[in-house]
N, C-alpha and C. Protein backbone atom coordinates (compact mmCIF):
# COMPACT_ATOMS: atom_id res chain seq x y z
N UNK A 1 0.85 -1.18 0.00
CA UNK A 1 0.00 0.00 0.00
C UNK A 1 0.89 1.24 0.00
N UNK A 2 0.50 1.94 -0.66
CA UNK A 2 1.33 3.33 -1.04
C UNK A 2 1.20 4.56 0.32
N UNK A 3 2.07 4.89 0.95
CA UNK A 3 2.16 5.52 2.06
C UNK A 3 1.48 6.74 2.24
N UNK A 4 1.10 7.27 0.91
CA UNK A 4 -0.56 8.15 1.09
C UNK A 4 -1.74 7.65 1.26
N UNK A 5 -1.63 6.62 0.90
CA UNK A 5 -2.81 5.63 1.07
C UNK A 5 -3.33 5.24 2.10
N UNK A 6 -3.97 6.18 2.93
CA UNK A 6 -4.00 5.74 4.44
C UNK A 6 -5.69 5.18 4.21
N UNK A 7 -5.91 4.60 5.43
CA UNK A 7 -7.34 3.90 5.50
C UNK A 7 -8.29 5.10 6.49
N UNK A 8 -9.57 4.89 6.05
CA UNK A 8 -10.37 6.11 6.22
C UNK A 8 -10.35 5.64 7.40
N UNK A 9 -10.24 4.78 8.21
CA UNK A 9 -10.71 4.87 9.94
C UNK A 9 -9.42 5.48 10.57
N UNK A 10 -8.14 5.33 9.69
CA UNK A 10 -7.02 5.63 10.53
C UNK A 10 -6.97 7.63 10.27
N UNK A 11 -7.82 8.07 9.35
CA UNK A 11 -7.94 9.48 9.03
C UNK A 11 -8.64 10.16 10.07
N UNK A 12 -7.97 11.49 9.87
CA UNK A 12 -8.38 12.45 11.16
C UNK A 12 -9.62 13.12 10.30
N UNK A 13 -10.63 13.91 11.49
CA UNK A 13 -11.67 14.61 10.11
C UNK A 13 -10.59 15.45 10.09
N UNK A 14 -11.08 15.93 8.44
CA UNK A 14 -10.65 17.07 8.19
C UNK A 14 -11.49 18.31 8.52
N UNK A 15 -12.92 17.97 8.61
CA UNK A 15 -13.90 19.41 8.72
C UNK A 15 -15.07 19.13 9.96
N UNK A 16 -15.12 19.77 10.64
CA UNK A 16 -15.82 19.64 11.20
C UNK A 16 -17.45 20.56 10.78
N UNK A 17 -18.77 19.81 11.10
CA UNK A 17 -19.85 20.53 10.35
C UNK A 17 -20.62 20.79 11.44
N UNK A 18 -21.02 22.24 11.90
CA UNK A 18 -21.59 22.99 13.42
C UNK A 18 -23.30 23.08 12.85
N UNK A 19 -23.53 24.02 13.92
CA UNK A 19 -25.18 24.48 13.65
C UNK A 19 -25.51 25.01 12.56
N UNK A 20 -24.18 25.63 11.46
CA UNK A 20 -25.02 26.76 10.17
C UNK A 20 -24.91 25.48 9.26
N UNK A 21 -25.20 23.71 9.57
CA UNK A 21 -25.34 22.37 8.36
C UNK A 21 -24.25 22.79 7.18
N UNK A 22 -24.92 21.84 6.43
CA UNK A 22 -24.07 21.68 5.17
C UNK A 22 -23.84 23.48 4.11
N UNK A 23 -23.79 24.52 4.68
CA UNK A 23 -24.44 25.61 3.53
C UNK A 23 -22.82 25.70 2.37
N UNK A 24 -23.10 26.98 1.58
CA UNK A 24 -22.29 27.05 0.77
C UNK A 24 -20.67 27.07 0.90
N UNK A 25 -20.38 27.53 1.68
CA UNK A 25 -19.05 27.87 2.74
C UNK A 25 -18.70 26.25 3.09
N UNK A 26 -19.71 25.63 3.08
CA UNK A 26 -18.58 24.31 3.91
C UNK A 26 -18.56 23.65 2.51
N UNK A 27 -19.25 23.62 1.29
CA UNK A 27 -19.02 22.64 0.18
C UNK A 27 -17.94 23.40 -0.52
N UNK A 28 -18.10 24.77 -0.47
CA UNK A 28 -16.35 25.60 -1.08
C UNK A 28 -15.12 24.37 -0.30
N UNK A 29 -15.04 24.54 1.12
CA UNK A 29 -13.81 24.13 1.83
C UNK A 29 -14.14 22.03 1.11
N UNK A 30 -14.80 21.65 1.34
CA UNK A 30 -15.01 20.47 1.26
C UNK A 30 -14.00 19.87 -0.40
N UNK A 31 -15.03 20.73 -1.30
CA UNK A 31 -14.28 21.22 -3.16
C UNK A 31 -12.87 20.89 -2.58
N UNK A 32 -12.12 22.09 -2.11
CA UNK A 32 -10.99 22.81 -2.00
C UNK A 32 -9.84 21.57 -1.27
N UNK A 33 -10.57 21.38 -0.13
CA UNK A 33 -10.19 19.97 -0.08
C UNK A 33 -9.59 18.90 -0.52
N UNK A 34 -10.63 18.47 -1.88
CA UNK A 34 -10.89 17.13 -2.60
C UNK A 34 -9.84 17.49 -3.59
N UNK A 35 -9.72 19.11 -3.86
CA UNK A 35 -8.93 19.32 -5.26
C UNK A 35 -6.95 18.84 -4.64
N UNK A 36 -7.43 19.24 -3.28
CA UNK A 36 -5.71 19.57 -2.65
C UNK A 36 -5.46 18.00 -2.77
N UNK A 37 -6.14 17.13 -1.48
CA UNK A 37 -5.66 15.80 -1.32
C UNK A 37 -6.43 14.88 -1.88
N UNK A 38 -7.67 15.03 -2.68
CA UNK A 38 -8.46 14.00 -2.82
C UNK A 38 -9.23 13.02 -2.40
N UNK A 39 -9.07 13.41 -0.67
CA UNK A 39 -9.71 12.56 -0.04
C UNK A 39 -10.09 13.66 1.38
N UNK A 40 -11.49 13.62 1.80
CA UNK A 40 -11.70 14.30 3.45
C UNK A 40 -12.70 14.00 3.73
N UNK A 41 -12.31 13.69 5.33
CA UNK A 41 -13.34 12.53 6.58
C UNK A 41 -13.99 14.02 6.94
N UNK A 42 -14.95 14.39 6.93
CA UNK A 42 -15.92 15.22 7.75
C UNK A 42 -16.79 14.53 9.14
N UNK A 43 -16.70 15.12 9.74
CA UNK A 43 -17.29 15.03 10.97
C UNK A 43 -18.63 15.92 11.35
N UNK A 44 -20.20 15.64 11.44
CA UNK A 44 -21.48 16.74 11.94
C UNK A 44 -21.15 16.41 13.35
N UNK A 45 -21.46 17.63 13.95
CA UNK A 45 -21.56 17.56 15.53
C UNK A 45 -23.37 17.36 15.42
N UNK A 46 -23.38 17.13 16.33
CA UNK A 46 -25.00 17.48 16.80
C UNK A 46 -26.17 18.28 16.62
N UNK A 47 -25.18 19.23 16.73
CA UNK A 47 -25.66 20.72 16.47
C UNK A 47 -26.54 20.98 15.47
N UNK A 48 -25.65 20.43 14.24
CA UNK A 48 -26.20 20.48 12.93
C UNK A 48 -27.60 20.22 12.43
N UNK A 49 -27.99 20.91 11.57
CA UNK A 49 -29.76 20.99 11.56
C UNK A 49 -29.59 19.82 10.38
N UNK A 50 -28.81 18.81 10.05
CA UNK A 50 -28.89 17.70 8.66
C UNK A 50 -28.37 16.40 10.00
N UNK A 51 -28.47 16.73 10.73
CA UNK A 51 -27.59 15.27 11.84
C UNK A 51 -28.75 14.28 12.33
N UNK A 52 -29.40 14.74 11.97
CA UNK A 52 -30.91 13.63 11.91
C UNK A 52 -30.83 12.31 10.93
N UNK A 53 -30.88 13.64 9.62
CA UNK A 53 -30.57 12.76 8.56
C UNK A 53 -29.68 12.89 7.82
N UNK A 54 -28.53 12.20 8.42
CA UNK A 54 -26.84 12.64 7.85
C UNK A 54 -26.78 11.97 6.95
N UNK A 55 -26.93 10.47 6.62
CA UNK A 55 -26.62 9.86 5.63
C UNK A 55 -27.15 10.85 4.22
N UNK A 56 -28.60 11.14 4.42
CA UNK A 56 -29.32 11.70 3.17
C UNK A 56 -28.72 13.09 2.69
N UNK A 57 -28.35 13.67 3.59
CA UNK A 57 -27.99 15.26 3.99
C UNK A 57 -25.92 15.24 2.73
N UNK A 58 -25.54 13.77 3.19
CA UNK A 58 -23.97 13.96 2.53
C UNK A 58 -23.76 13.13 1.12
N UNK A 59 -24.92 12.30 1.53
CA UNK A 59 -25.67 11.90 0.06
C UNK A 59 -25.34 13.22 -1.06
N UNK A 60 -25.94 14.07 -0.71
CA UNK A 60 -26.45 15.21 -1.62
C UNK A 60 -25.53 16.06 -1.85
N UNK A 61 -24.78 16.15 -0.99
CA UNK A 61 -23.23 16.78 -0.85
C UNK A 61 -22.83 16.15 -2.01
N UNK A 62 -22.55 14.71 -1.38
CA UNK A 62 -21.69 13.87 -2.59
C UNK A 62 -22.16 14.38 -4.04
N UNK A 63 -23.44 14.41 -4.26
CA UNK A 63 -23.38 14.74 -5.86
C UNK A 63 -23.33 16.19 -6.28
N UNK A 64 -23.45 16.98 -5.29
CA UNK A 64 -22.65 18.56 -5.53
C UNK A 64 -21.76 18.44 -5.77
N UNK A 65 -20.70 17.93 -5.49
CA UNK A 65 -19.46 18.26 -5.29
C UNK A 65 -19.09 16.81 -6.56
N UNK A 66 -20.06 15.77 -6.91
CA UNK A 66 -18.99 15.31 -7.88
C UNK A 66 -18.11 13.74 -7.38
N UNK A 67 -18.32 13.98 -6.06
CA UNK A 67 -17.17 13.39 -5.18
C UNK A 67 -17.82 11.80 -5.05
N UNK A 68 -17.12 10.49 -5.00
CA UNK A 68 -17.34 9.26 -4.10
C UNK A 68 -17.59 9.55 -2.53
N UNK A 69 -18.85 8.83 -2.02
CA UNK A 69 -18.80 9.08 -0.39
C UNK A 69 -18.38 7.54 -0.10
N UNK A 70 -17.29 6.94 0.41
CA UNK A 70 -16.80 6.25 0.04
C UNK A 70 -16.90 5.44 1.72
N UNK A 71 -17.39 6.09 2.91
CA UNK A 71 -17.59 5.52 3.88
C UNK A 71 -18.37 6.57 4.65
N UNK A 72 -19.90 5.99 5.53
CA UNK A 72 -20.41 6.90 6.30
C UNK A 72 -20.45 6.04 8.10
N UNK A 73 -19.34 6.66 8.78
CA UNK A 73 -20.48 5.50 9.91
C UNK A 73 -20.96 6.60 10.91
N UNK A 74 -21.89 6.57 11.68
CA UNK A 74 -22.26 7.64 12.87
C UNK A 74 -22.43 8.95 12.23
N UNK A 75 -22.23 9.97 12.69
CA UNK A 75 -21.65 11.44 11.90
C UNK A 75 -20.48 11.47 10.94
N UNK A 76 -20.03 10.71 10.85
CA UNK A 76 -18.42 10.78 9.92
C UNK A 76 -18.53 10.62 8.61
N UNK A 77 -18.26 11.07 7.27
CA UNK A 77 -18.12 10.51 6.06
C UNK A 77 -16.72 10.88 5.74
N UNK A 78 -16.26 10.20 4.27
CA UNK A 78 -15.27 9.99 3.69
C UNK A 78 -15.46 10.20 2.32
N UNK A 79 -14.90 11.48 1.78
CA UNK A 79 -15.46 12.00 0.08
C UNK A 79 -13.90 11.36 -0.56
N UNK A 80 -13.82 11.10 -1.87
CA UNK A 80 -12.67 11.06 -2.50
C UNK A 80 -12.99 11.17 -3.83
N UNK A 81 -12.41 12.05 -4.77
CA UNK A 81 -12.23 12.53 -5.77
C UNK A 81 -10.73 12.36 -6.40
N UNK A 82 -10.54 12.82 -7.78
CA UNK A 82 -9.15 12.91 -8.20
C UNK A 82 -8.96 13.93 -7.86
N UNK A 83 -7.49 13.78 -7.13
CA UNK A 83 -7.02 15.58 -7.07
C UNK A 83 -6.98 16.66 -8.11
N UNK A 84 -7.16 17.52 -7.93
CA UNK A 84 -6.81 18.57 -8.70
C UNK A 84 -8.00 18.76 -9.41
N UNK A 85 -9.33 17.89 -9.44
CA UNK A 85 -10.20 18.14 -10.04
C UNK A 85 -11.41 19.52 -9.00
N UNK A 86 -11.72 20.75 -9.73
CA UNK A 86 -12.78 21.49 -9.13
C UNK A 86 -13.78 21.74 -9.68
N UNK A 87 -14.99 21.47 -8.68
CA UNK A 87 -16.21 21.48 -9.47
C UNK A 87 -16.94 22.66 -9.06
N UNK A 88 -16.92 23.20 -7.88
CA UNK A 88 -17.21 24.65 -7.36
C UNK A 88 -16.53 26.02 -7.92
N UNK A 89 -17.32 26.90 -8.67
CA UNK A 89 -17.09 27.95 -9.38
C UNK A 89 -16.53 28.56 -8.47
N UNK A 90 -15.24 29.60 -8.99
CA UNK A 90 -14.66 30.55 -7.92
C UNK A 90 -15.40 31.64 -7.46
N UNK A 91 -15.01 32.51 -6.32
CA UNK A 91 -16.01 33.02 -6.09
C UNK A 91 -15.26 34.48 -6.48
N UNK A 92 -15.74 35.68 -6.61
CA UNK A 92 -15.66 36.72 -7.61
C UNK A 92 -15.45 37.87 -6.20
């Protein structure tokens, strides 16, 4: 296994998601993310107004953004894309 190749349980989140849910600001960083390393574990706290229904809520993410959700367990998912690929328009 290639030493970037780490396994999604051994990954730290990269983002954590508070009370303002999934909005535009966290799928920019999420993009920005996927373009840098190609891979990020997000974490919903509680808080979050989609933590009910997280699975459905990163579901939808996933096809904004383009991305594989490639593991969900509890609050946690795992997006992976090819690097360098961006699907979020810059912002002006």
């Amino acid at each position: 296994m290639p030493k970037d190749d780490v396994k999604a349980s051994e990954m730290r989140s990269n983002l954590q998601i508070g009370k303002n849910g999934i909005s535009a600001s966290v799928l920019d960083e999420i993009d920005e993310q996927l373009r840098l390393t190609g891979v990020v574990k997000i974490n919903m706290l509680r808080s979050a107004p989609e933590a009910k229904d997280f699975k459905e809520a990163i579901t939808e993410a996933a096809k904004k953004l383009e991305a594989d959700l490639i593991g969900v367990r509890g609050r946690t998912a795992v997006f992976k894309r090819h690097k360098g690929k961006k699907v979020r328009p810059e912002k002006k």
